[in-house]
N, C-alpha and C. Protein backbone atom coordinates (compact mmCIF):
# COMPACT_ATOMS: atom_id res chain seq x y z
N UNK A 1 15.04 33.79 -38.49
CA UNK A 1 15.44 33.25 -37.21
C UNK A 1 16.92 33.51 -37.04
N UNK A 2 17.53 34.42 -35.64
CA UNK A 2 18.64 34.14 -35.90
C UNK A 2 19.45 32.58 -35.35
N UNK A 3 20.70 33.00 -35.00
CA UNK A 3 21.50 32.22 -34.37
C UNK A 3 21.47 31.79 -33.31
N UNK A 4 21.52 30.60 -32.88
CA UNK A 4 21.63 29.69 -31.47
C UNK A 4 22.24 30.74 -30.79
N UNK A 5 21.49 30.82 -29.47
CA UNK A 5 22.54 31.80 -27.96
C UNK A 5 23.93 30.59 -27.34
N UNK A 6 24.36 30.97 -26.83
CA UNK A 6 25.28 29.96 -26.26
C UNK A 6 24.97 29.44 -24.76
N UNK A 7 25.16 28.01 -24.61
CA UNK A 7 24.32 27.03 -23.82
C UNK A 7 24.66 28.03 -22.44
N UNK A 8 23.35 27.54 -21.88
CA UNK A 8 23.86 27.66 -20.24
C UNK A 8 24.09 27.06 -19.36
N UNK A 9 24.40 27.37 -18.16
CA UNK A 9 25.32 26.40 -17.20
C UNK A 9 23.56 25.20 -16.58
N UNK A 10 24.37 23.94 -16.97
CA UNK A 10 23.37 22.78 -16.54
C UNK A 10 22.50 23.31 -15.27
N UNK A 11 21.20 22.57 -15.23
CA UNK A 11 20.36 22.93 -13.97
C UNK A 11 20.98 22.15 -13.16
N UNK A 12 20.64 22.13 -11.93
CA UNK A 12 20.14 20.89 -10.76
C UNK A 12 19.00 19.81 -10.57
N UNK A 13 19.27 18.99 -10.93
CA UNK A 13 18.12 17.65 -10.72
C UNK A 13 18.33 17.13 -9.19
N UNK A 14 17.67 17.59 -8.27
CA UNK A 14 17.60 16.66 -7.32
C UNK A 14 17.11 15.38 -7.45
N UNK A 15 17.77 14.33 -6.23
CA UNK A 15 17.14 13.39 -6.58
C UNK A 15 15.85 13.24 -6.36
N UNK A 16 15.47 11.76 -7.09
CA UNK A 16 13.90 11.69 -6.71
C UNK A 16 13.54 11.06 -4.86
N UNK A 17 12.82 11.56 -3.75
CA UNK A 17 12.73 11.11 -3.00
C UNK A 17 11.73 9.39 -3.48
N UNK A 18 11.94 8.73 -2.63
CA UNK A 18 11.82 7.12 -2.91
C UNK A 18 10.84 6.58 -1.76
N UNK A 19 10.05 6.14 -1.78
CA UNK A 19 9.12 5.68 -0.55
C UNK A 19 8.41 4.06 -1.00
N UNK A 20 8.52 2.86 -1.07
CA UNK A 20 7.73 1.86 -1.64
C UNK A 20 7.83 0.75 -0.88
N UNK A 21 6.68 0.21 -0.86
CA UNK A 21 6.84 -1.32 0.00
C UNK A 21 6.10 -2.35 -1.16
N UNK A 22 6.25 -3.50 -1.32
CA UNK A 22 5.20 -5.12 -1.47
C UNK A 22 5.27 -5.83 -0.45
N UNK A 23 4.44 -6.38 -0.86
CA UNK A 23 4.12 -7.58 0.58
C UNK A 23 3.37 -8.68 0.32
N UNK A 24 3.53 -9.91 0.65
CA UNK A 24 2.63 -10.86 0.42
C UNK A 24 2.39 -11.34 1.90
N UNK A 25 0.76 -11.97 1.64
CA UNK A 25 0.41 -12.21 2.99
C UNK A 25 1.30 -13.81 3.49
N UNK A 26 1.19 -14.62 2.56
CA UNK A 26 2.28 -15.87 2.93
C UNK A 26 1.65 -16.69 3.99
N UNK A 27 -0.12 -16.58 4.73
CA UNK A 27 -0.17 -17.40 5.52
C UNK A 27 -1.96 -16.99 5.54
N UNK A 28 -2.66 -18.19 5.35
CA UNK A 28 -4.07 -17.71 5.51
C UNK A 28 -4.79 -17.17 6.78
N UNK A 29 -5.98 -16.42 6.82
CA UNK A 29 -6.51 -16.07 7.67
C UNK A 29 -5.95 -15.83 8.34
N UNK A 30 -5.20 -14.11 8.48
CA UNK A 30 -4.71 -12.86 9.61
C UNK A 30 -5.48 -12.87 10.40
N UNK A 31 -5.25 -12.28 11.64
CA UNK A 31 -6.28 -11.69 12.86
C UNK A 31 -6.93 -10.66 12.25
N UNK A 32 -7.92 -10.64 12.96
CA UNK A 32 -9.05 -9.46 12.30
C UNK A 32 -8.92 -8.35 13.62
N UNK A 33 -9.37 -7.56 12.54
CA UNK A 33 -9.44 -6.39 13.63
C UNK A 33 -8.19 -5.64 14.17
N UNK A 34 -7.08 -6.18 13.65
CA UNK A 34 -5.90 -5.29 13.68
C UNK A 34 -5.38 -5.51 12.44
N UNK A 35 -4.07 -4.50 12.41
CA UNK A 35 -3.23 -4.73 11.15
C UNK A 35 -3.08 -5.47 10.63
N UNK A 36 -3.68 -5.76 9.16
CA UNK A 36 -2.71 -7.35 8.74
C UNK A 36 -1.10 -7.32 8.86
N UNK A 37 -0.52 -8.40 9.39
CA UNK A 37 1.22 -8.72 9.08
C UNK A 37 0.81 -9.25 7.77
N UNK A 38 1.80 -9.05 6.83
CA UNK A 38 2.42 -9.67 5.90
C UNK A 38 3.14 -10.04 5.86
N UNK A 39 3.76 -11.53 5.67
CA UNK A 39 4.49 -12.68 6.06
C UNK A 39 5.50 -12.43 5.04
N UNK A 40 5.73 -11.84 3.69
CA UNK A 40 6.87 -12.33 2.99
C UNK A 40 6.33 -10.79 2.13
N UNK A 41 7.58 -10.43 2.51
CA UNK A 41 8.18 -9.67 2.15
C UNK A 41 9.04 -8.78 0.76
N UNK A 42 8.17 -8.20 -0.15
CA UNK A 42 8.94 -8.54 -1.95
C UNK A 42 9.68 -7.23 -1.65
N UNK A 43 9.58 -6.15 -1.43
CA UNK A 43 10.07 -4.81 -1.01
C UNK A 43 10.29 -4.17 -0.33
N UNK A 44 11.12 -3.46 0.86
CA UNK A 44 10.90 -2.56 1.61
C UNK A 44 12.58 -1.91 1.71
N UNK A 45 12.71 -1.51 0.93
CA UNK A 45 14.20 -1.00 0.63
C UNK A 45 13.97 0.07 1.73
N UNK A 46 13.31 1.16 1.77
CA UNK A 46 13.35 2.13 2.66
C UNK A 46 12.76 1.92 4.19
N UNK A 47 12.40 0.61 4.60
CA UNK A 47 12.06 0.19 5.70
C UNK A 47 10.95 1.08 6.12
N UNK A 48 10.26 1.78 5.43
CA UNK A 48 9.04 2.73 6.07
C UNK A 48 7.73 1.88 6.10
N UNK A 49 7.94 0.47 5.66
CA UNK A 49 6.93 -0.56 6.30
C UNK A 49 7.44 -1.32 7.05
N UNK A 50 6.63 -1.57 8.35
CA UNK A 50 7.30 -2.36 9.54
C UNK A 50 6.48 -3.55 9.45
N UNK A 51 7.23 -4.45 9.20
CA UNK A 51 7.53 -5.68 8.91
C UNK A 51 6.46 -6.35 9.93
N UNK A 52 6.99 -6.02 10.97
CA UNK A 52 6.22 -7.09 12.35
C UNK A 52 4.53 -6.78 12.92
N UNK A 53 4.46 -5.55 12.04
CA UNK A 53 2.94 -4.57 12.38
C UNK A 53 1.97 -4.92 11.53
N UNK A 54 2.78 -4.84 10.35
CA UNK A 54 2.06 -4.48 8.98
C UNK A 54 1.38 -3.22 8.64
N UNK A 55 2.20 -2.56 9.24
CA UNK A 55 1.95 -0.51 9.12
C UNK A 55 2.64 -0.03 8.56
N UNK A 56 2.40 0.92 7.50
CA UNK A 56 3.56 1.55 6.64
C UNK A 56 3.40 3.09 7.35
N UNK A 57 4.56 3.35 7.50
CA UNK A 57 4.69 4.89 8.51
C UNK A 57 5.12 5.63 7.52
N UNK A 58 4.68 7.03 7.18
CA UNK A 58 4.79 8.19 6.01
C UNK A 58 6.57 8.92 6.51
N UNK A 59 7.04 8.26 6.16
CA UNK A 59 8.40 9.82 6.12
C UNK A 59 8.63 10.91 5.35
N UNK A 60 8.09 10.59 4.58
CA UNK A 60 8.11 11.46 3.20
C UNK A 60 6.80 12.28 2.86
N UNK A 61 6.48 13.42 3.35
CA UNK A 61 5.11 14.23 2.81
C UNK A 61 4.98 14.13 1.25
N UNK A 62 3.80 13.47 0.94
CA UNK A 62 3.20 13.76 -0.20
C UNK A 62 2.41 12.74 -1.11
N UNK A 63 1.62 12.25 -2.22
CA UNK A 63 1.04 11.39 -2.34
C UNK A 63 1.17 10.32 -2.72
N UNK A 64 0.00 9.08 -2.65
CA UNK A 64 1.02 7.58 -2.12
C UNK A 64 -0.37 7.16 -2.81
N UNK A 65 0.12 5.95 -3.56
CA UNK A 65 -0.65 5.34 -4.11
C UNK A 65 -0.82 3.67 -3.50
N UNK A 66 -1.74 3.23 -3.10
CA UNK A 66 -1.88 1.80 -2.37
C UNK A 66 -2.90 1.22 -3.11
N UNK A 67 -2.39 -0.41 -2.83
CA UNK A 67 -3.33 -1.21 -4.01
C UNK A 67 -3.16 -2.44 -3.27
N UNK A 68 -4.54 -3.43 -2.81
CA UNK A 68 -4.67 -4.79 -2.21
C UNK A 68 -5.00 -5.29 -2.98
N UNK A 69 -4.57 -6.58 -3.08
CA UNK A 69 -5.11 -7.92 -4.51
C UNK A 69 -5.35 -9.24 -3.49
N UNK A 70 -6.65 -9.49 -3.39
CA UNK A 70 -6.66 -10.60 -1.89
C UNK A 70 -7.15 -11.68 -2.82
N UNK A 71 -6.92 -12.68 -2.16
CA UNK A 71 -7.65 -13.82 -2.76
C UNK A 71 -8.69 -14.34 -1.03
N UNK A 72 -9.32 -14.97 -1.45
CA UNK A 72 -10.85 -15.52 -0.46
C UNK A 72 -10.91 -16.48 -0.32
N UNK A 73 -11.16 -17.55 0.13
CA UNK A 73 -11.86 -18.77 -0.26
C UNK A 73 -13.17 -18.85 0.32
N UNK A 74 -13.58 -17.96 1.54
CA UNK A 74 -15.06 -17.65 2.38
C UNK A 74 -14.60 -16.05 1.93
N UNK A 75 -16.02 -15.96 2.64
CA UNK A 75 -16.27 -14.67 2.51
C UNK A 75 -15.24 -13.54 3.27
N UNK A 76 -15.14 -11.98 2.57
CA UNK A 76 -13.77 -11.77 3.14
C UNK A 76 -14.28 -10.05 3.52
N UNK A 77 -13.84 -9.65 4.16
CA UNK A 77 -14.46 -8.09 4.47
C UNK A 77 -13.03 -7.37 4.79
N UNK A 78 -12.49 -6.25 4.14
CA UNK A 78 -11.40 -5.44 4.41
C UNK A 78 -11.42 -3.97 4.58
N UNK A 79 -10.53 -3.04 5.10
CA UNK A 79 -10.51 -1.88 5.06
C UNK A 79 -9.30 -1.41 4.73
N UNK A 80 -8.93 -0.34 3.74
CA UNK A 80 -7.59 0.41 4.09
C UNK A 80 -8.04 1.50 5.18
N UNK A 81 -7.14 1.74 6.11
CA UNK A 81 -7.35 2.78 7.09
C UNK A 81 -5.83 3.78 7.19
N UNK A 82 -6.16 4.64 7.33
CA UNK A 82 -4.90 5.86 7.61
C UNK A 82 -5.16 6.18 8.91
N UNK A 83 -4.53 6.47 9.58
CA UNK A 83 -4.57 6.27 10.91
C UNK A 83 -5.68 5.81 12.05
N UNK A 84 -6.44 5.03 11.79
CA UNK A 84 -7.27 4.20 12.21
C UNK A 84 -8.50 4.59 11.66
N UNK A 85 -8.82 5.29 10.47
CA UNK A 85 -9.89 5.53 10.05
C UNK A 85 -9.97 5.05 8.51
N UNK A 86 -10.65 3.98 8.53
CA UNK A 86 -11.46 3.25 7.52
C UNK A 86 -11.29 4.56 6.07
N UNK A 87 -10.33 4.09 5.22
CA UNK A 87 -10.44 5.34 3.72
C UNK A 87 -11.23 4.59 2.44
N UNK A 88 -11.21 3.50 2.55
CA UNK A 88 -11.62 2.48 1.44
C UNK A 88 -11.45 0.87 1.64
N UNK A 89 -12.97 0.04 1.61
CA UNK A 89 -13.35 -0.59 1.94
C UNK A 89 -13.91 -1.82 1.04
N UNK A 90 -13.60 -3.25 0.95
CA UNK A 90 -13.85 -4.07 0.18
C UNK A 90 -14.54 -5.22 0.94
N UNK A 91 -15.50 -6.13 0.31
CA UNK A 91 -16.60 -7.06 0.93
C UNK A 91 -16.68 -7.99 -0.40
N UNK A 92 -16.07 -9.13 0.10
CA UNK A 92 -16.51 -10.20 -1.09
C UNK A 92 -17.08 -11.48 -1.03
N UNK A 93 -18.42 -11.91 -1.06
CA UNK A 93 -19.21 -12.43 -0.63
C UNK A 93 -18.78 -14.01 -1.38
N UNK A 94 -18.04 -15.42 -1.16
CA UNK A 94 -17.65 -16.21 -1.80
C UNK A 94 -19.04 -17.53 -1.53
N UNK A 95 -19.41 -18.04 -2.70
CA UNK A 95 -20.26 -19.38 -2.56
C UNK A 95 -19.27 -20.73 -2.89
N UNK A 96 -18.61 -20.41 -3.66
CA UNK A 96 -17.39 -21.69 -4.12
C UNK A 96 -16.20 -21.32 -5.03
N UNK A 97 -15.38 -22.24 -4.45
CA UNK A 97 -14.06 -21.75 -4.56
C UNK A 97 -13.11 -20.70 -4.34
N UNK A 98 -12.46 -19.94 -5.11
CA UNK A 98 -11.96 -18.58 -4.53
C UNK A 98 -12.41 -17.47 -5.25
N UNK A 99 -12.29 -16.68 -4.81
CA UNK A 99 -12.55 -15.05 -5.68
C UNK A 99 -11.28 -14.16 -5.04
N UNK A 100 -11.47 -13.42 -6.25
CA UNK A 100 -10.30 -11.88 -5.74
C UNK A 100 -11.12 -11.11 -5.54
N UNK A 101 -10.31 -9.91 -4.52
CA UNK A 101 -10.98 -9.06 -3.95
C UNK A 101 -9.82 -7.67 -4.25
N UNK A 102 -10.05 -6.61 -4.55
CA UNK A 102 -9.12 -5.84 -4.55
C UNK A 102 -9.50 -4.21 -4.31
N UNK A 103 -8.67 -3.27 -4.07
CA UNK A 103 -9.35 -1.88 -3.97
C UNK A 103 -7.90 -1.06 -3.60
N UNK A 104 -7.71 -0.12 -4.22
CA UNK A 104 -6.62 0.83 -4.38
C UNK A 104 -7.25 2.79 -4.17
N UNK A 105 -6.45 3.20 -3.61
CA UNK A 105 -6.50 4.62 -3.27
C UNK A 105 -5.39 5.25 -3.32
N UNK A 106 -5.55 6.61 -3.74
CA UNK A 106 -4.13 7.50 -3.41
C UNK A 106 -4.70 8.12 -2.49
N UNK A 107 -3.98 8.58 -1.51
CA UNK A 107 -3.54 9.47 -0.33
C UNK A 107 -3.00 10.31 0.31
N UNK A 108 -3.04 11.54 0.47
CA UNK A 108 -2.12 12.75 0.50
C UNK A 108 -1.92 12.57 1.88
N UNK A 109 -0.43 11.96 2.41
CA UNK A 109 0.25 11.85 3.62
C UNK A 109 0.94 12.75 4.30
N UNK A 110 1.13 13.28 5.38
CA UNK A 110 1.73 13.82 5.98
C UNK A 110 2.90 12.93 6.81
N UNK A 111 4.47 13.40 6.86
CA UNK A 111 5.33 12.41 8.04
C UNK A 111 4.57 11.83 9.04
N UNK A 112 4.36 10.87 9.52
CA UNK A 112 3.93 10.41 10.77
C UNK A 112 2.94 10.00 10.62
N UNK A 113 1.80 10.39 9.20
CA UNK A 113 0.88 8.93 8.85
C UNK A 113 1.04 7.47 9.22
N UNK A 114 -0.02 6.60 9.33
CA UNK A 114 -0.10 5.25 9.49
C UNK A 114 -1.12 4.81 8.65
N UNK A 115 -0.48 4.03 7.70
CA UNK A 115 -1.25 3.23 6.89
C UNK A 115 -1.13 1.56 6.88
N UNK A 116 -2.71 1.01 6.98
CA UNK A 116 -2.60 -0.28 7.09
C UNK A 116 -3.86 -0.69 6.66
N UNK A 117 -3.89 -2.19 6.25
CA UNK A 117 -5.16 -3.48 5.70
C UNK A 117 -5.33 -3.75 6.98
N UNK A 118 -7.12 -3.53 7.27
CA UNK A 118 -7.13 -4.96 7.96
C UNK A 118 -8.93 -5.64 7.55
N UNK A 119 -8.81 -7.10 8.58
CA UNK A 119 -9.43 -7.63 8.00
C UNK A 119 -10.56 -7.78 9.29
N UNK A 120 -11.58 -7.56 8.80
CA UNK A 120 -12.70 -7.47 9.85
C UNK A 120 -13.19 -9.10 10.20
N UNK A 121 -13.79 -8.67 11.24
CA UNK A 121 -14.02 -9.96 12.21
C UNK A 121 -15.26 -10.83 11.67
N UNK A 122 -16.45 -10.12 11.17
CA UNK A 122 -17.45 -10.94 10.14
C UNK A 122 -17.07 -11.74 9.27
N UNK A 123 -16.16 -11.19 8.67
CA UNK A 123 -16.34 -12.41 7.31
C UNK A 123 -14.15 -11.94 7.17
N UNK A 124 -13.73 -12.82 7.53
CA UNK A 124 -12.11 -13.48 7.10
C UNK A 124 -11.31 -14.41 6.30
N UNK A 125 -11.95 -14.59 5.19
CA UNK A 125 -11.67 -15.56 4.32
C UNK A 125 -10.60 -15.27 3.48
N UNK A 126 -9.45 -14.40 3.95
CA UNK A 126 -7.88 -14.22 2.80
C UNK A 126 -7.36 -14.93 3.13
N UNK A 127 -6.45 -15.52 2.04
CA UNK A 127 -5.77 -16.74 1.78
C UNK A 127 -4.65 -16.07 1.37
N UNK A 128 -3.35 -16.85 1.18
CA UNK A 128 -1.86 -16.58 1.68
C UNK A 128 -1.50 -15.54 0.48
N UNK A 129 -2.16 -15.73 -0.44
CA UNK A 129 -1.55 -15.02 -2.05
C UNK A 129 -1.73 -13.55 -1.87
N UNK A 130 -2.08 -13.53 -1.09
CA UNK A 130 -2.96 -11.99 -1.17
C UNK A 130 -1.75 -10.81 -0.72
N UNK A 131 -1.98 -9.63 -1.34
CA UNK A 131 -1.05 -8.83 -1.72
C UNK A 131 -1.18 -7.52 -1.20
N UNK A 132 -0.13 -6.71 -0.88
CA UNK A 132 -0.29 -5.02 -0.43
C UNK A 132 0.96 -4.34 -0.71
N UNK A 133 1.06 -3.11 -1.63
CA UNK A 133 2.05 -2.08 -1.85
C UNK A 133 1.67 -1.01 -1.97
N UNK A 134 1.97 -0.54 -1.46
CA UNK A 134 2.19 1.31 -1.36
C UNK A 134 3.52 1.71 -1.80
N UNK A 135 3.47 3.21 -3.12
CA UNK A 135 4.49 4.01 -2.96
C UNK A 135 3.87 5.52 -2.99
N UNK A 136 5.13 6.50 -3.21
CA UNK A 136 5.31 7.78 -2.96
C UNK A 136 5.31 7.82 -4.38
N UNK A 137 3.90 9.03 -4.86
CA UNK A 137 4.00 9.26 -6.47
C UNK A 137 4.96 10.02 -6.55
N UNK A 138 5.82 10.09 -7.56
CA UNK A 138 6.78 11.12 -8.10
C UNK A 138 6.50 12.34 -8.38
N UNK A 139 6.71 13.74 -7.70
CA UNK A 139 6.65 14.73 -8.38
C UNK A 139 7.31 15.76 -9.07
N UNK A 140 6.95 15.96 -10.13
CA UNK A 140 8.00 16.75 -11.23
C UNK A 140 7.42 18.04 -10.84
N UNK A 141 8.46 18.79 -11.22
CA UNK A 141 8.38 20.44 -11.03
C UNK A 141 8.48 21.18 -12.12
């Protein structure tokens, strides 16, 4: 083996682009049939979830990982939807006390996506604990 070459000039690390929201619902039984709001707020450094909608808008092309953790006390029926189309769907049928309900997807977004929970008009039984975050997976090159 010979001898070490001599170093070369450092690469470029761009930074990592950043996209993430949490959310807690903070108030039982949302309106159905539109966006859930989420009342309290754990994250939104990049403001690409709007607060007053409960819609997270894509600025950033590329894939996004989302995850709901609901709690019930009746029966509870949900959808994640990307721009108004139903992507993954949860139904939790409660006899007593509470149950969790949960369901997560990744999503290959384009800028100008709309992503949102909501809670259908049959069965509305989420209670305040209940949870929603989305981020932007990291990609290495």
């Amino acid at each position: 083996m010979g001898k070490p070459g001599i170093p070369g000039t450092p690469g470029l690390c761009p930074p990592l682009k950043k996209s993430a929201f949490a959310a807690e619902l903070g108030k039982d039984y949302p309106e159905p049939n539109q966006p859930i709001v989420f009342h309290k707020i754990l994250h939104n450094d990049q403001k690409h979830f709007d607060e007053a909608s409960g819609i997270f808008t894509c600025q950033i092309p590329g894939f996004y990982y989302f995850v709901y953790n609901l709690q019930a006390d009746r029966d509870a029926h949900v959808m994640l939807a990307l721009n108004g189309t139903e992507v993954v769907g949860s139904h939790k049928t409660v006899t007593e006390g509470s149950e969790d309900l949960s369901g997560s997807m990744i999503l290959k977004l384009d800028k100008g996506d709309h992503v949102w929970l909501e809670a259908k008009q049959d069965s509305n039984g989420i209670t305040e604990k209940s949870s929603f975050l989305g981020y932007l997976i990291p990609q290495f090159h």
